[in-house]
C-alpha atoms as a PDB file:
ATOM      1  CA  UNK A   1      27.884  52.261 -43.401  1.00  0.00           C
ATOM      2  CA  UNK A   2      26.151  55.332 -44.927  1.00  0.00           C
ATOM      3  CA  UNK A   3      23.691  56.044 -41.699  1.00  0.00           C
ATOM      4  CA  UNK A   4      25.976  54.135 -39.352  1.00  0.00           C
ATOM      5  CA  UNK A   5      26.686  56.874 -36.197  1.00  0.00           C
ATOM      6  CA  UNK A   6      28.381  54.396 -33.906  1.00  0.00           C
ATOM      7  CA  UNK A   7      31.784  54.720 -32.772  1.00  0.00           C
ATOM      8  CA  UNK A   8      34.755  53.257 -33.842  1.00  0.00           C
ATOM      9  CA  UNK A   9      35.853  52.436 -30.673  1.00  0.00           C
ATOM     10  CA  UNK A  10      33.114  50.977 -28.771  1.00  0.00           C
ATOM     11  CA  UNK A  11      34.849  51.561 -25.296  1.00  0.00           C
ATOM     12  CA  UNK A  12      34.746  55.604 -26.110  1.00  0.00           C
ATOM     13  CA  UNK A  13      30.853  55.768 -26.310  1.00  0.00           C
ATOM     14  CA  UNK A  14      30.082  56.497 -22.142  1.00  0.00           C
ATOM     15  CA  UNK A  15      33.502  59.022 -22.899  1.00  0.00           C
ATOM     16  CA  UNK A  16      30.914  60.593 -25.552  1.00  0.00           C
ATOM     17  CA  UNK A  17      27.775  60.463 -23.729  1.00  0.00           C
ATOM     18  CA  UNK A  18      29.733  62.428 -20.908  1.00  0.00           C
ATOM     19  CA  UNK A  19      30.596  64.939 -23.607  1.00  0.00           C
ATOM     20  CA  UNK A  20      27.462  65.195 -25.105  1.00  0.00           C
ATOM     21  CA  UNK A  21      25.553  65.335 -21.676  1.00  0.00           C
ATOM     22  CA  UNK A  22      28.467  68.158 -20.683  1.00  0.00           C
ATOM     23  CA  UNK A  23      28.034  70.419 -23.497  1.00  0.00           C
ATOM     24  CA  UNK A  24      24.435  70.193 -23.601  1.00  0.00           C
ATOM     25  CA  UNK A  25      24.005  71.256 -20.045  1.00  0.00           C
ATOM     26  CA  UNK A  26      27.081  74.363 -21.405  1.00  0.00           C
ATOM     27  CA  UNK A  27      24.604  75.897 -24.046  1.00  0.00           C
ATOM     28  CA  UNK A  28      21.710  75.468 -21.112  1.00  0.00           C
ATOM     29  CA  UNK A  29      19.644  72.534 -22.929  1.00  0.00           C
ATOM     30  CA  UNK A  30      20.386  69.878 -20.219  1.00  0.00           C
ATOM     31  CA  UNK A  31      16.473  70.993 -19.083  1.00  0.00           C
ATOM     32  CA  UNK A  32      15.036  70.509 -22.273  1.00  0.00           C
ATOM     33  CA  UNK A  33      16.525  66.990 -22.752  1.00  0.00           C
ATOM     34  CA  UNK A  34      15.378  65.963 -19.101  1.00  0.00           C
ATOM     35  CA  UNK A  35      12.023  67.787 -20.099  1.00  0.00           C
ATOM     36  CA  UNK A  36      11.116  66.436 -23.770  1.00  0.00           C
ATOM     37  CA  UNK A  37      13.775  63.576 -24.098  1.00  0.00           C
ATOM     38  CA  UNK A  38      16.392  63.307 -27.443  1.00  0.00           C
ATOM     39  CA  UNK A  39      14.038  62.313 -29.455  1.00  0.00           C
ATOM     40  CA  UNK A  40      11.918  65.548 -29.424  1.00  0.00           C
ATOM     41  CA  UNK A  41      14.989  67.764 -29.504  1.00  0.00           C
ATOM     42  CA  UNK A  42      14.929  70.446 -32.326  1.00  0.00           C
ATOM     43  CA  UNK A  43      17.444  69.810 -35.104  1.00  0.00           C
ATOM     44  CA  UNK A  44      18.614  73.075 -34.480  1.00  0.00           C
ATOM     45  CA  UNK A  45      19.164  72.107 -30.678  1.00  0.00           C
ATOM     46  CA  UNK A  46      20.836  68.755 -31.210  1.00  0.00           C
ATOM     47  CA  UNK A  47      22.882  70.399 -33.692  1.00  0.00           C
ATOM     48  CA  UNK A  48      24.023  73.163 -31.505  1.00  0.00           C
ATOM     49  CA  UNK A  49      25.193  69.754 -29.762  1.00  0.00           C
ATOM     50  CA  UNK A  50      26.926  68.412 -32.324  1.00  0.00           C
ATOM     51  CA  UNK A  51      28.558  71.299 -33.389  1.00  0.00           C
ATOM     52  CA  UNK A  52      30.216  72.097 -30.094  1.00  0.00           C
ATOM     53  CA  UNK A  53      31.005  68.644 -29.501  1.00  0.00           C
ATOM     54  CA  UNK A  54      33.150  68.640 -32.651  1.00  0.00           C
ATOM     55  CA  UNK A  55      34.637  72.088 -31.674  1.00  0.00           C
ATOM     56  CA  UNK A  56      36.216  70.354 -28.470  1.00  0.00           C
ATOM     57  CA  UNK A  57      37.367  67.048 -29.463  1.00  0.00           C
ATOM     58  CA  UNK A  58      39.082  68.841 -32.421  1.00  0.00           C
ATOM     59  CA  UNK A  59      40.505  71.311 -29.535  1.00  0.00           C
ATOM     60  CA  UNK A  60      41.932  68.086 -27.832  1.00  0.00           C
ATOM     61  CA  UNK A  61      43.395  66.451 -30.698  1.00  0.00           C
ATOM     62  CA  UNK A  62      45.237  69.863 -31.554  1.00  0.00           C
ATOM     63  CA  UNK A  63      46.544  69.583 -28.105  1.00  0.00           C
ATOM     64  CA  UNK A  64      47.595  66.595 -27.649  1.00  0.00           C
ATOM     65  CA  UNK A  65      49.218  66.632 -31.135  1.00  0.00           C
ATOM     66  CA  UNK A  66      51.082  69.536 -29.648  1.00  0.00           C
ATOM     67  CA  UNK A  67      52.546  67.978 -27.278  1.00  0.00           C
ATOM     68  CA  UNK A  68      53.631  64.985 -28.936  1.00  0.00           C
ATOM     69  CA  UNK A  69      56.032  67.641 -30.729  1.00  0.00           C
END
């Protein structure tokens, strides 16, 4: 399960496609992926991606964690 980047809940994926789609087009590289396509994304792109991503579903758990207080 080393290399294994699928979710664990297979019903979230479109959720994260929407996300990744959403930030993408944020940081101005929703162009570039129309353009070129994932697969010739810069790691440095498609980690600017993945980093944001992570920054807002970590903002949402700490929400709603908050308001299960």
């Amino acid at each position: 399960m080393a290399n294994d980047h699928r979710p664990l809940l297979p019903e979230s994926e479109r959720a994260l496609d929407r996300l990744k789609y959403e930030v993408a087009e944020d940081l101005g590289l929703d162009d570039d992926i129309q353009e070129k396509g994932w697969a010739n994304m810069t790691t440095r792109q498609v980690g600017k991606i993945g980093g944001n991503m992570v920054r807002r579903l970590i903002k949402r758990a700490e929400r709603d964690l908050a308001e299960d207080e």
